[in-house]
C-alpha atoms as a PDB file:
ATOM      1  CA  UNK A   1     -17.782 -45.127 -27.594  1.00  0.00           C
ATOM      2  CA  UNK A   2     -15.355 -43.616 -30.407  1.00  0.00           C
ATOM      3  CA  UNK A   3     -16.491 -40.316 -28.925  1.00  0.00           C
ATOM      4  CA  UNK A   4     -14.982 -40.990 -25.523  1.00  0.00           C
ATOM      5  CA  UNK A   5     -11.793 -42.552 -26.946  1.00  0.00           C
ATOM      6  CA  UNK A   6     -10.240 -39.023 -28.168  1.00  0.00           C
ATOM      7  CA  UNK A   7     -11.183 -36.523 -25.144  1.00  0.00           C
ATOM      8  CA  UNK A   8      -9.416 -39.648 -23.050  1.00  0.00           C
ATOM      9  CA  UNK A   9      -6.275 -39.728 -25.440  1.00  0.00           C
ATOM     10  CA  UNK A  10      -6.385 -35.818 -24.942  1.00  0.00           C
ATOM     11  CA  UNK A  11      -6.193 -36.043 -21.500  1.00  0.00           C
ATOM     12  CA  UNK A  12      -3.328 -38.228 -21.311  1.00  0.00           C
ATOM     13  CA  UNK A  13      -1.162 -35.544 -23.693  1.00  0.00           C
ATOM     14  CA  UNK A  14      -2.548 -33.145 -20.419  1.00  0.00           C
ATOM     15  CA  UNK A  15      -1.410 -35.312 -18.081  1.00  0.00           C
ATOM     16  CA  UNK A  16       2.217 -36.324 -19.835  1.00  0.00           C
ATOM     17  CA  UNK A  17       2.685 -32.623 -20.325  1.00  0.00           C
ATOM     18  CA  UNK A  18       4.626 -30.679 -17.749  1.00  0.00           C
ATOM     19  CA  UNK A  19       2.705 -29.471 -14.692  1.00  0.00           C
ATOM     20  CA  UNK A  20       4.554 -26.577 -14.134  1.00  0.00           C
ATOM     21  CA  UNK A  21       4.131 -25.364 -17.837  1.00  0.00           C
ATOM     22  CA  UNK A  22       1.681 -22.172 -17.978  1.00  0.00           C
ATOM     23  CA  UNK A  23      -2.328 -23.232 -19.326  1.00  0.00           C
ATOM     24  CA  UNK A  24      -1.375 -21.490 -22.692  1.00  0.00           C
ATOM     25  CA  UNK A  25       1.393 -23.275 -23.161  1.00  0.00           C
ATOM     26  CA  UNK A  26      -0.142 -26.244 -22.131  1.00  0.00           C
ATOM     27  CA  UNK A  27      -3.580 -26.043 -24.217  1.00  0.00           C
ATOM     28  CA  UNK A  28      -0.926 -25.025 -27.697  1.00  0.00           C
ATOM     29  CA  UNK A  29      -0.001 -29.020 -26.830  1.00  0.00           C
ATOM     30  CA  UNK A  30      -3.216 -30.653 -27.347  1.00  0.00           C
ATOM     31  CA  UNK A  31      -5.368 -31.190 -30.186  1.00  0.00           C
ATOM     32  CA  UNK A  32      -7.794 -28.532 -30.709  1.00  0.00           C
ATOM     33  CA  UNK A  33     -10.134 -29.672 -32.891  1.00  0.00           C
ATOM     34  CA  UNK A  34     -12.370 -31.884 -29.735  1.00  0.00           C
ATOM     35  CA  UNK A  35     -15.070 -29.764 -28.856  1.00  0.00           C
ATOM     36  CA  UNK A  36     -14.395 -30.850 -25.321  1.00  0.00           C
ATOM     37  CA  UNK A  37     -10.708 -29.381 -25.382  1.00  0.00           C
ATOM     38  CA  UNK A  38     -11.962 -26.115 -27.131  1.00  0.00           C
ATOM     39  CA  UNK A  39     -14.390 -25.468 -23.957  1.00  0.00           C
ATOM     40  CA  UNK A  40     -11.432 -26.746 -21.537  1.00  0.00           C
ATOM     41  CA  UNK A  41      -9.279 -24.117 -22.484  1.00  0.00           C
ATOM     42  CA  UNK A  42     -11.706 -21.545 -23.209  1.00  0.00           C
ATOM     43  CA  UNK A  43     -10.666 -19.283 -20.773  1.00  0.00           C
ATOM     44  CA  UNK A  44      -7.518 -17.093 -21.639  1.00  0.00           C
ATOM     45  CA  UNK A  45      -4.601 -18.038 -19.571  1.00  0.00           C
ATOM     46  CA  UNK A  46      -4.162 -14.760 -17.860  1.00  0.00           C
ATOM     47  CA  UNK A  47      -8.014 -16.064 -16.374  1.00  0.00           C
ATOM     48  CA  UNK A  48      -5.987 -18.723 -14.629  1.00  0.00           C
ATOM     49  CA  UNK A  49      -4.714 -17.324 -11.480  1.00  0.00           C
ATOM     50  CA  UNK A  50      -2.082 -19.180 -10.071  1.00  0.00           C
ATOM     51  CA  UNK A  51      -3.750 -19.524  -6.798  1.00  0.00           C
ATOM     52  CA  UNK A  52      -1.367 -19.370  -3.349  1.00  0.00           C
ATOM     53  CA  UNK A  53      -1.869 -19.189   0.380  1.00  0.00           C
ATOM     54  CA  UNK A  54      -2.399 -15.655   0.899  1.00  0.00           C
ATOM     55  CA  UNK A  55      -3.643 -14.639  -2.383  1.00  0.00           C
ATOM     56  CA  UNK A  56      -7.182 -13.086  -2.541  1.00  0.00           C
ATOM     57  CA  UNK A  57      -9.690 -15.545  -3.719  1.00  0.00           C
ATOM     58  CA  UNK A  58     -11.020 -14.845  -7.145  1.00  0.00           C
ATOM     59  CA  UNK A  59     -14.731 -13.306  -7.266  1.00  0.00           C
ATOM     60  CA  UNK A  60     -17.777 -14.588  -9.447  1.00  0.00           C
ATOM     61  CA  UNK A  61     -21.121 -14.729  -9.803  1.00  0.00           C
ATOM     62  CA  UNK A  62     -22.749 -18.225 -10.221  1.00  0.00           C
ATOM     63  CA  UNK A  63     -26.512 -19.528  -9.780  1.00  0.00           C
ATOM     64  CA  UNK A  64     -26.665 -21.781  -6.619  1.00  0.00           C
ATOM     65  CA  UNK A  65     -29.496 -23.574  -4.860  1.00  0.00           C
ATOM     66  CA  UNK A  66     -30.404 -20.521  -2.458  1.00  0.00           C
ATOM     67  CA  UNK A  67     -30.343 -18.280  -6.198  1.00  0.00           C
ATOM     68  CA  UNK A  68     -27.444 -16.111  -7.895  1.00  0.00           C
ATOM     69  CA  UNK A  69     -24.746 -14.584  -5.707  1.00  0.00           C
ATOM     70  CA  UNK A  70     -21.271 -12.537  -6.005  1.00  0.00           C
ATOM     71  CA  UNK A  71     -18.885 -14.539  -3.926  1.00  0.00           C
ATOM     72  CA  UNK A  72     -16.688 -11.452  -2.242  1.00  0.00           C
ATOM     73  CA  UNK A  73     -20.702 -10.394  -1.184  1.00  0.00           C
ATOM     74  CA  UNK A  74     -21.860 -13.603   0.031  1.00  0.00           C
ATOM     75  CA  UNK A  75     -18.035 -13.617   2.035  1.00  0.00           C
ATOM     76  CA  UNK A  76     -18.552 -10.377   3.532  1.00  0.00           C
ATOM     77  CA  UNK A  77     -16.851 -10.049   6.617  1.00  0.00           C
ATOM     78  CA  UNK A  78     -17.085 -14.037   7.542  1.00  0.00           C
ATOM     79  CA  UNK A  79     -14.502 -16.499   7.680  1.00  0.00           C
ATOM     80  CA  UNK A  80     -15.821 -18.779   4.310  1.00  0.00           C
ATOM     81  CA  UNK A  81     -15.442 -22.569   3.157  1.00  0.00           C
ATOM     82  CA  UNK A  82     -15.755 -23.382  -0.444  1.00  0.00           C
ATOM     83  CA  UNK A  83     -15.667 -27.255  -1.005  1.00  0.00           C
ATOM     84  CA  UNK A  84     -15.512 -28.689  -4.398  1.00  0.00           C
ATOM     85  CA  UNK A  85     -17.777 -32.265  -5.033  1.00  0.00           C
ATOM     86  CA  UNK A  86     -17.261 -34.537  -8.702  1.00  0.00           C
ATOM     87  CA  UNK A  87     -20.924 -34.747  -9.419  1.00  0.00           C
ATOM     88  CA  UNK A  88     -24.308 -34.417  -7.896  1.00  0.00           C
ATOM     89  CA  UNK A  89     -25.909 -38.472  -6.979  1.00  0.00           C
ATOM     90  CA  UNK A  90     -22.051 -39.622  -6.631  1.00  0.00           C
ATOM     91  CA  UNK A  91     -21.944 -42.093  -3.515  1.00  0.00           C
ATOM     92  CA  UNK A  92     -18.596 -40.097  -1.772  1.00  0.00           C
ATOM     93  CA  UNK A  93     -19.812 -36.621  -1.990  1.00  0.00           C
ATOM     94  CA  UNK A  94     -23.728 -37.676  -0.974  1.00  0.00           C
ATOM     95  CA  UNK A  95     -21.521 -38.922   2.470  1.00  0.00           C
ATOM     96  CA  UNK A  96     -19.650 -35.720   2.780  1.00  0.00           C
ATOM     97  CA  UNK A  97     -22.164 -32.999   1.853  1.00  0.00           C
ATOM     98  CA  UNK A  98     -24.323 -34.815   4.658  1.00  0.00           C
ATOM     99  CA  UNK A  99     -21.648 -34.623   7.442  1.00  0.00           C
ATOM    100  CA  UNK A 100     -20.935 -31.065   6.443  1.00  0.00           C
ATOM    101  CA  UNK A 101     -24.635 -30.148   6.890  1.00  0.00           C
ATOM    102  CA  UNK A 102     -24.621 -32.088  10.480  1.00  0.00           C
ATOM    103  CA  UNK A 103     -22.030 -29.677  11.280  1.00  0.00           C
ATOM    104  CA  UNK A 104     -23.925 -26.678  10.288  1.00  0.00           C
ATOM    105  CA  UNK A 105     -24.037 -25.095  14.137  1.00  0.00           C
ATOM    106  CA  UNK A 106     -20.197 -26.043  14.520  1.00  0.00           C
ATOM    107  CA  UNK A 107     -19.330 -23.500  11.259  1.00  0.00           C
ATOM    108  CA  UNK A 108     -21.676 -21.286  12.606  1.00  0.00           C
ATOM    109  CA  UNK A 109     -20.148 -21.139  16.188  1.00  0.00           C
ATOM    110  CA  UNK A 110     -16.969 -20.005  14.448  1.00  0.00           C
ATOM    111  CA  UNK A 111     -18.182 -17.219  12.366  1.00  0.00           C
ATOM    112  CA  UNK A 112     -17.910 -19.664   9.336  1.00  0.00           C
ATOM    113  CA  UNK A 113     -20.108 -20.026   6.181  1.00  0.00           C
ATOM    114  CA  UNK A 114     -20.098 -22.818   3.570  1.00  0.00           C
ATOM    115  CA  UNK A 115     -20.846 -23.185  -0.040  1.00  0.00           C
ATOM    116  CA  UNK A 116     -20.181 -26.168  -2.199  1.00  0.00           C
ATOM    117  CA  UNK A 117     -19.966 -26.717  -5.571  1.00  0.00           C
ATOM    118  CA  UNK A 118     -20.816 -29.714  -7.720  1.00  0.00           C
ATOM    119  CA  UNK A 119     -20.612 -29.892 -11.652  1.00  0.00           C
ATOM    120  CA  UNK A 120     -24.298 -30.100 -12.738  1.00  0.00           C
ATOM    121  CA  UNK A 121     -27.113 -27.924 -13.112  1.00  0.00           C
ATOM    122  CA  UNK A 122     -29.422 -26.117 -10.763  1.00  0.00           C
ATOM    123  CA  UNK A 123     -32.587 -29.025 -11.170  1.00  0.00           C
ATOM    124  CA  UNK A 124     -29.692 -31.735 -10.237  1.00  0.00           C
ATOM    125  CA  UNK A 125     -28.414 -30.162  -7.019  1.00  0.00           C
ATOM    126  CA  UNK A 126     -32.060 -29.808  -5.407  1.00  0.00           C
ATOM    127  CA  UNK A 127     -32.812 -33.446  -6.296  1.00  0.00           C
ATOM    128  CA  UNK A 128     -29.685 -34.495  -5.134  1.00  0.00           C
ATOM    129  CA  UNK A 129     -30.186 -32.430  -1.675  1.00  0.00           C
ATOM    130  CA  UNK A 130     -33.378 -34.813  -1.177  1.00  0.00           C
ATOM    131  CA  UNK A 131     -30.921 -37.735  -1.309  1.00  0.00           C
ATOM    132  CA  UNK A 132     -28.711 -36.354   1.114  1.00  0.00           C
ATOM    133  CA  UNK A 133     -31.161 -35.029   3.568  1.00  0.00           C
ATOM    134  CA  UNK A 134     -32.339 -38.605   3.593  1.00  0.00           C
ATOM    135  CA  UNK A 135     -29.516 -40.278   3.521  1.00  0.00           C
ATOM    136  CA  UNK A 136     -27.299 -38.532   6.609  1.00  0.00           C
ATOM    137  CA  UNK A 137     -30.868 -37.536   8.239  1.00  0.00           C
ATOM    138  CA  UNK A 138     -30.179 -33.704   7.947  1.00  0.00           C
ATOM    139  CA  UNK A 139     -31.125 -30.261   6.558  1.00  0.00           C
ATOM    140  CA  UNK A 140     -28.393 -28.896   3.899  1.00  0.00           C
ATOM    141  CA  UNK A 141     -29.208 -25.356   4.032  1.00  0.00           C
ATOM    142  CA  UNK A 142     -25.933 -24.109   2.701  1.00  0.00           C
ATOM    143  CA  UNK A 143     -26.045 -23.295  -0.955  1.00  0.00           C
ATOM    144  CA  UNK A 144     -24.303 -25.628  -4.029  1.00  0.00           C
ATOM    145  CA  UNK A 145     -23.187 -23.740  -6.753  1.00  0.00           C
ATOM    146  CA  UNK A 146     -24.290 -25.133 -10.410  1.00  0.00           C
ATOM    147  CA  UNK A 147     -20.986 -25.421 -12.179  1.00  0.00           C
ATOM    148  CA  UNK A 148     -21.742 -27.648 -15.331  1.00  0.00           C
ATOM    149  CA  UNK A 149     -19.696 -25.837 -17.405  1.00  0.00           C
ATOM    150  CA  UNK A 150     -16.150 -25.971 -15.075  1.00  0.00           C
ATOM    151  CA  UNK A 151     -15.998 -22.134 -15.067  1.00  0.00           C
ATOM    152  CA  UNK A 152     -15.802 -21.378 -10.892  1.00  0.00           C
ATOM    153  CA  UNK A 153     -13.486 -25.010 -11.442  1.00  0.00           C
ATOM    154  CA  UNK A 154     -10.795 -23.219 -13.589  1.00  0.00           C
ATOM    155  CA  UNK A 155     -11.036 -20.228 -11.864  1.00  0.00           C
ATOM    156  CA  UNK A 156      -9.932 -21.728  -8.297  1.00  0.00           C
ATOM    157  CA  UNK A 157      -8.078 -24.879 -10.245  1.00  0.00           C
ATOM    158  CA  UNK A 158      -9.765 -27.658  -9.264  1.00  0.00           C
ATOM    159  CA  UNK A 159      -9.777 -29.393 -12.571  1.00  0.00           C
ATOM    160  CA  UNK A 160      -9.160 -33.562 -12.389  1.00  0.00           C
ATOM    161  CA  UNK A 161      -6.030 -33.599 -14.488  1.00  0.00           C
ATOM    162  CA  UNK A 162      -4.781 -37.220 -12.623  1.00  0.00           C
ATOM    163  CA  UNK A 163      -8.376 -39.813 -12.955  1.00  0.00           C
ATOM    164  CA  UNK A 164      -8.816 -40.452 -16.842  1.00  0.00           C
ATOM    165  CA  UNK A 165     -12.096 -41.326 -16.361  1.00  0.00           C
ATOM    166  CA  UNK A 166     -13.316 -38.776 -14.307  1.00  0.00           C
ATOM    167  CA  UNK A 167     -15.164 -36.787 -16.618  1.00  0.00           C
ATOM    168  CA  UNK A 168     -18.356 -36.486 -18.060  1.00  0.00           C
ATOM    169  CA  UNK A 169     -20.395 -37.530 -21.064  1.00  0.00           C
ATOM    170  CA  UNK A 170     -18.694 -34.456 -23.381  1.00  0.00           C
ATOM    171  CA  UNK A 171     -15.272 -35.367 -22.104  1.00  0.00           C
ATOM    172  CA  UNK A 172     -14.942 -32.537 -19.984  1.00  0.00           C
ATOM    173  CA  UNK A 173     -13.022 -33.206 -16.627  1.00  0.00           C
ATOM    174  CA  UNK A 174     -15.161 -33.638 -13.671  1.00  0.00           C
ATOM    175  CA  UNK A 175     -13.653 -31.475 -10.484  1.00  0.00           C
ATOM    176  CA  UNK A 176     -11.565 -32.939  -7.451  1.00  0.00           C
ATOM    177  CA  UNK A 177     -12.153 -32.887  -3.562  1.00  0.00           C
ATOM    178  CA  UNK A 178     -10.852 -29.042  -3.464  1.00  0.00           C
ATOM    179  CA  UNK A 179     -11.204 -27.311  -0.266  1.00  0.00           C
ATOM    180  CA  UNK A 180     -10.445 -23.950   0.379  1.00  0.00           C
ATOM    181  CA  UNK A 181     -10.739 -21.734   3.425  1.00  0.00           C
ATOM    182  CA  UNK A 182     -10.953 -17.932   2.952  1.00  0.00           C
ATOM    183  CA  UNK A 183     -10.954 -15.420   5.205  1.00  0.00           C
ATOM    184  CA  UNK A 184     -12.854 -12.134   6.327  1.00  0.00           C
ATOM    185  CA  UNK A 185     -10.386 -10.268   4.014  1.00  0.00           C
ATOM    186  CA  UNK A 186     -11.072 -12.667   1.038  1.00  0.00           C
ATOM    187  CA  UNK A 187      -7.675 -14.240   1.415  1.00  0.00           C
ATOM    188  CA  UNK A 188      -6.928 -18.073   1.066  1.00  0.00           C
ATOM    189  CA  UNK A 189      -5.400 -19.289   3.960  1.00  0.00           C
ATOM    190  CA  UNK A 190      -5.642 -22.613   3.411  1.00  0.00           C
ATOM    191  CA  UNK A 191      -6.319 -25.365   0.610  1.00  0.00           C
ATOM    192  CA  UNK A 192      -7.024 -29.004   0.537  1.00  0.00           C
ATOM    193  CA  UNK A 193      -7.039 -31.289  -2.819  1.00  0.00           C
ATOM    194  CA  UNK A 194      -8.392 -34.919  -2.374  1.00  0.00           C
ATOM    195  CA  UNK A 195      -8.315 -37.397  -5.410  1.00  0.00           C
ATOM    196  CA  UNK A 196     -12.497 -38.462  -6.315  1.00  0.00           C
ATOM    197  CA  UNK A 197     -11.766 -41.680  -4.499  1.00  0.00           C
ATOM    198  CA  UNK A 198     -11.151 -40.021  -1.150  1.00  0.00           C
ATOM    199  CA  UNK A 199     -14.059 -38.463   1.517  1.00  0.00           C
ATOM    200  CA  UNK A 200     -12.805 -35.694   3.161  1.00  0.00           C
ATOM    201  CA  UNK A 201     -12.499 -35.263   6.980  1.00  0.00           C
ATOM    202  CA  UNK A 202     -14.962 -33.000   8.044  1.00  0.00           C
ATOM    203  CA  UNK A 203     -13.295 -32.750  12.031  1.00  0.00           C
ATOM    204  CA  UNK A 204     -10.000 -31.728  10.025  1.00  0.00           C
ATOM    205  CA  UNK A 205     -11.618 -29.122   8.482  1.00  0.00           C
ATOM    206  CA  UNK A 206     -13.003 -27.559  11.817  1.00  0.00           C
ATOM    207  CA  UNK A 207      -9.403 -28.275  13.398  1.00  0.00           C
ATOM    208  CA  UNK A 208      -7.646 -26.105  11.015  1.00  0.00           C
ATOM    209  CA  UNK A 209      -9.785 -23.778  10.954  1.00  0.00           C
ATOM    210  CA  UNK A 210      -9.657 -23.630  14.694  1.00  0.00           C
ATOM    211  CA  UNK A 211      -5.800 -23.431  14.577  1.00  0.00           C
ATOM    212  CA  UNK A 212      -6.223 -20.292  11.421  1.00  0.00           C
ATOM    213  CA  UNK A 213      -8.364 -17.962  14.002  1.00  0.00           C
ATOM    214  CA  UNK A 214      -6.606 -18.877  17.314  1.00  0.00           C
ATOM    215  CA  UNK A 215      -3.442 -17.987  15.542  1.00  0.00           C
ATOM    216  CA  UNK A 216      -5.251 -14.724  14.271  1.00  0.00           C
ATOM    217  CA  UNK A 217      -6.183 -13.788  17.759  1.00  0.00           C
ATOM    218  CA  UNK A 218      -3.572 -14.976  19.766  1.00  0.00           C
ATOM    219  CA  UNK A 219      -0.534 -14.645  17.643  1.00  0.00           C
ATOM    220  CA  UNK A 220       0.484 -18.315  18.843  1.00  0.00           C
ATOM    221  CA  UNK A 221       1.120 -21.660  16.814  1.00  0.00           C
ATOM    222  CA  UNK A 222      -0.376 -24.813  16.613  1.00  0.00           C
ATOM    223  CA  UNK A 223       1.806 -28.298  17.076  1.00  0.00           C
ATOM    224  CA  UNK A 224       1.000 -31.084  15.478  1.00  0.00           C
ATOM    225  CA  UNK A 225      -2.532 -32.820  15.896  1.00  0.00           C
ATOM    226  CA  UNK A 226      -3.280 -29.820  18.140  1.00  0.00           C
ATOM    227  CA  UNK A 227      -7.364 -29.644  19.611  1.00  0.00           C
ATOM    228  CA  UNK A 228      -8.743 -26.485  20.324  1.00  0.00           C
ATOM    229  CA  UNK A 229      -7.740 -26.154  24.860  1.00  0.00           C
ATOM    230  CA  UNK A 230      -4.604 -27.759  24.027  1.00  0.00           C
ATOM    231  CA  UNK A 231      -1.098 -25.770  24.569  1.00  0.00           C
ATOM    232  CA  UNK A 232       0.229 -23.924  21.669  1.00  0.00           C
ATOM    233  CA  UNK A 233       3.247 -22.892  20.677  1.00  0.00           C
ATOM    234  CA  UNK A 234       5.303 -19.334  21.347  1.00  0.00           C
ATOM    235  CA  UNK A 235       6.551 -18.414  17.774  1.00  0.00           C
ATOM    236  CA  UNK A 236      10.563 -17.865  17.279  1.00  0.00           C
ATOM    237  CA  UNK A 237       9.820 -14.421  16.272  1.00  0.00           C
ATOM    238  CA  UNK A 238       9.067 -13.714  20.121  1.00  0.00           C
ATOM    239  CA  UNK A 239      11.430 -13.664  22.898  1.00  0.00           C
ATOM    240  CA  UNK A 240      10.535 -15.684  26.066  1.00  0.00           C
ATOM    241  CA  UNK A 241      10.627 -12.788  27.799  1.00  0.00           C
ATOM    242  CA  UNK A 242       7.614 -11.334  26.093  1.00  0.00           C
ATOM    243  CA  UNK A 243       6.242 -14.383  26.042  1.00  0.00           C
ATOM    244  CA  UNK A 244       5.916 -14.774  29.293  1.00  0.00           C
ATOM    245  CA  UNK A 245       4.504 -11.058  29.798  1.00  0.00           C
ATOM    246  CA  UNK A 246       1.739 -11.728  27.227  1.00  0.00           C
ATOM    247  CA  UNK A 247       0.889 -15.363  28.160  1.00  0.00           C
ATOM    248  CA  UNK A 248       2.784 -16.077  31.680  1.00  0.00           C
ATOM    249  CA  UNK A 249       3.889 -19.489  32.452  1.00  0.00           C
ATOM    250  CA  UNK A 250       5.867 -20.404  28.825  1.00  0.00           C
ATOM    251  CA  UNK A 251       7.215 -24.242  28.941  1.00  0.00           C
ATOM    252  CA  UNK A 252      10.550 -24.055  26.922  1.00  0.00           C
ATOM    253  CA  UNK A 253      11.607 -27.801  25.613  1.00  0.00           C
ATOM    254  CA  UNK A 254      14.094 -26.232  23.810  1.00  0.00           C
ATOM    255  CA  UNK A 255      15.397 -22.922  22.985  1.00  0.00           C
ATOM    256  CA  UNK A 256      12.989 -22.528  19.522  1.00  0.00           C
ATOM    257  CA  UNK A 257      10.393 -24.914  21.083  1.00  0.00           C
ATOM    258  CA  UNK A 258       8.324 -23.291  23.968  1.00  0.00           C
ATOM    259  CA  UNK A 259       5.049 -23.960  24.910  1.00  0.00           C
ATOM    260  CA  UNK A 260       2.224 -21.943  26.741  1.00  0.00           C
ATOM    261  CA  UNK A 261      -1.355 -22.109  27.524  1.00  0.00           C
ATOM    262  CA  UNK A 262      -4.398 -19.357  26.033  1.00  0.00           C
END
C-alpha cells in the first residue's frame, strides 16, 4: 500500500504543474528518487515531440501480436489508424477492440490499416484477443503493439496525466483512449483523446476518415454531421464561378456558405 501512496502523490505534483510547461521542465518538478518517476521521464525531452495536425508521425519499432515492425514500413503508402487501449482484459477496450475488428472490411474498403496498442506484454495481448474474439464474436487480425514500458505512449503523448488511479502496479501511468489517423505521407491528420472511462465511436472514426480522403480528392468540405453521399461544402478559397465549372450546380446559402454535390 505505502508503495502506491508516493507514485500517486507524484502524480498529483504532475497534474498541479502547468500543462503547457516543456517535459524537462516539468520532470525537474517532481521527486526523482520513485523508481516509477525515473522510468516516466526517462526519455530526454527533445524525445517528446510536440505532436500537431500535420506533423509527421514519429517512427518506431515495437513487437506486436503479428511480430516486430517499423511503423513508417508497416504505413507504407496506406491511409493508417493507431488507437491507444489502458490495459489488455479491461472491460471498455475488450468492447472497442471487438467493434473495430467487426469493421475490419469497412477500413479495408478505404485503403485503411489498423494497429492498436495496449500497455502489457506480448503473452497478455494474445490471451486477451481470445476474450475478445469471444466476446464481440469476431476475428482481430490487426496487430496490438506490446507497450509495457510506455515508450510508443510518450512518443505519440498519450500518457494519463488526469485519472490518479489509472496506472499500474509500479505506478507508472496507464495510456488514454488516443486515436490518431495518419496518412499515406505519414502525416497526422487527425487525433482523438478519450478519458479511460469513455468507449470510443467506432462509426465516428470511419466518418472522419471519410470526410479526410473526400476532401483529399475532391478539394471540398465537410458540414457538420456530414455522411459519406451527402452535399459538401465549396471552400471560400474558390470562387463560385469555378465552382460551378468543377462541380456544376453549387447551392449558395450565403455568400461564404455554398453547397454542391460529388
Amino acid at each position: 500500500m505505502a508503495s502506491m501512496i508516493a507514485p500517486q502523490m507524484a502524480f498529483r505534483a504532475l497534474r498541479t504543474a502547468s500543462r503547457a510547461a516543456p517535459w524537462a521542465r516539468l520532470s525537474a518538478q517532481l521527486p526523482r528518487t520513485q523508481p516509477a518517476f525515473r522510468r516516466f521521464f526517462a526519455a530526454p525531452a527533445q524525445e517528446q515531440p510536440r505532436l500537431r495536425l500535420g506533423s509527421t508521425a514519429p517512427n518506431f519499432k515495437a513487437l506486436t501480436t503479428k511480430g516486430e515492425i517499423d511503423f513508417h514500413e508497416f504505413i507504407g503508402d496506406s491511409w493508417t489508424i493507431l488507437f491507444s487501449h489502458p490495459a489488455d482484459f479491461t472491460p471498455v477496450c475488450t468492447t472497442e477492440l471487438g467493434a473495430f475488428a467487426k469493421l475490419k472490411n469497412e477500413f479495408e474498403k478505404r485503403g485503411v490499416k489498423m494497429i492498436g496498442l495496449s500497455a502489457n506484454d506480448i503473452g497478455s495481448h494474445g490471451e486477451w484477443i481470445k476474450d475478445i474474439n469471444e466476446v464481440a464474436s469476431t476475428d482481430v487480425q490487426f496487430p496490438i503493439i506490446a507497450d509495457a514500458d510506455r515508450k510508443v505512449a510518450f512518443l505519440y503523448d498519450m500518457i494519463d496525466q488526469q485519472d490518479l488511479d489509472n496506472i499500474d502496479k509500479k505506478g507508472i501511468a496507464f495510456t488514454i483512449r488516443s486515436v490518431f489517423i495518419i496518412d499515406p505521407s505519414k502525416k497526422i491528420r487527425l487525433t482523438m483523446m478519450y478519458p479511460a472511462s469513455t468507449g470510443r465511436n467506432s462509426a465516428e472514426v470511419l466518418r472522419v476518415i471519410d470526410s479526410l480522403q473526400t476532401g483529399d480528392k475532391k478539394g471540398v468540405t465537410t458540414p457538420i454531421d456530414w455522411q459519406l453521399g451527402d452535399d459538401v461544402i465549396v471552400p471560400p478559397s474558390v470562387t463560385t464561378l469555378d465552382a460551378k465549372k468543377k462541380f456544376g450546380e453549387v447551392r449558395e446559402v450565403k455568400p461564404y456558405l455554398r453547397y454542391t454535390k460529388i
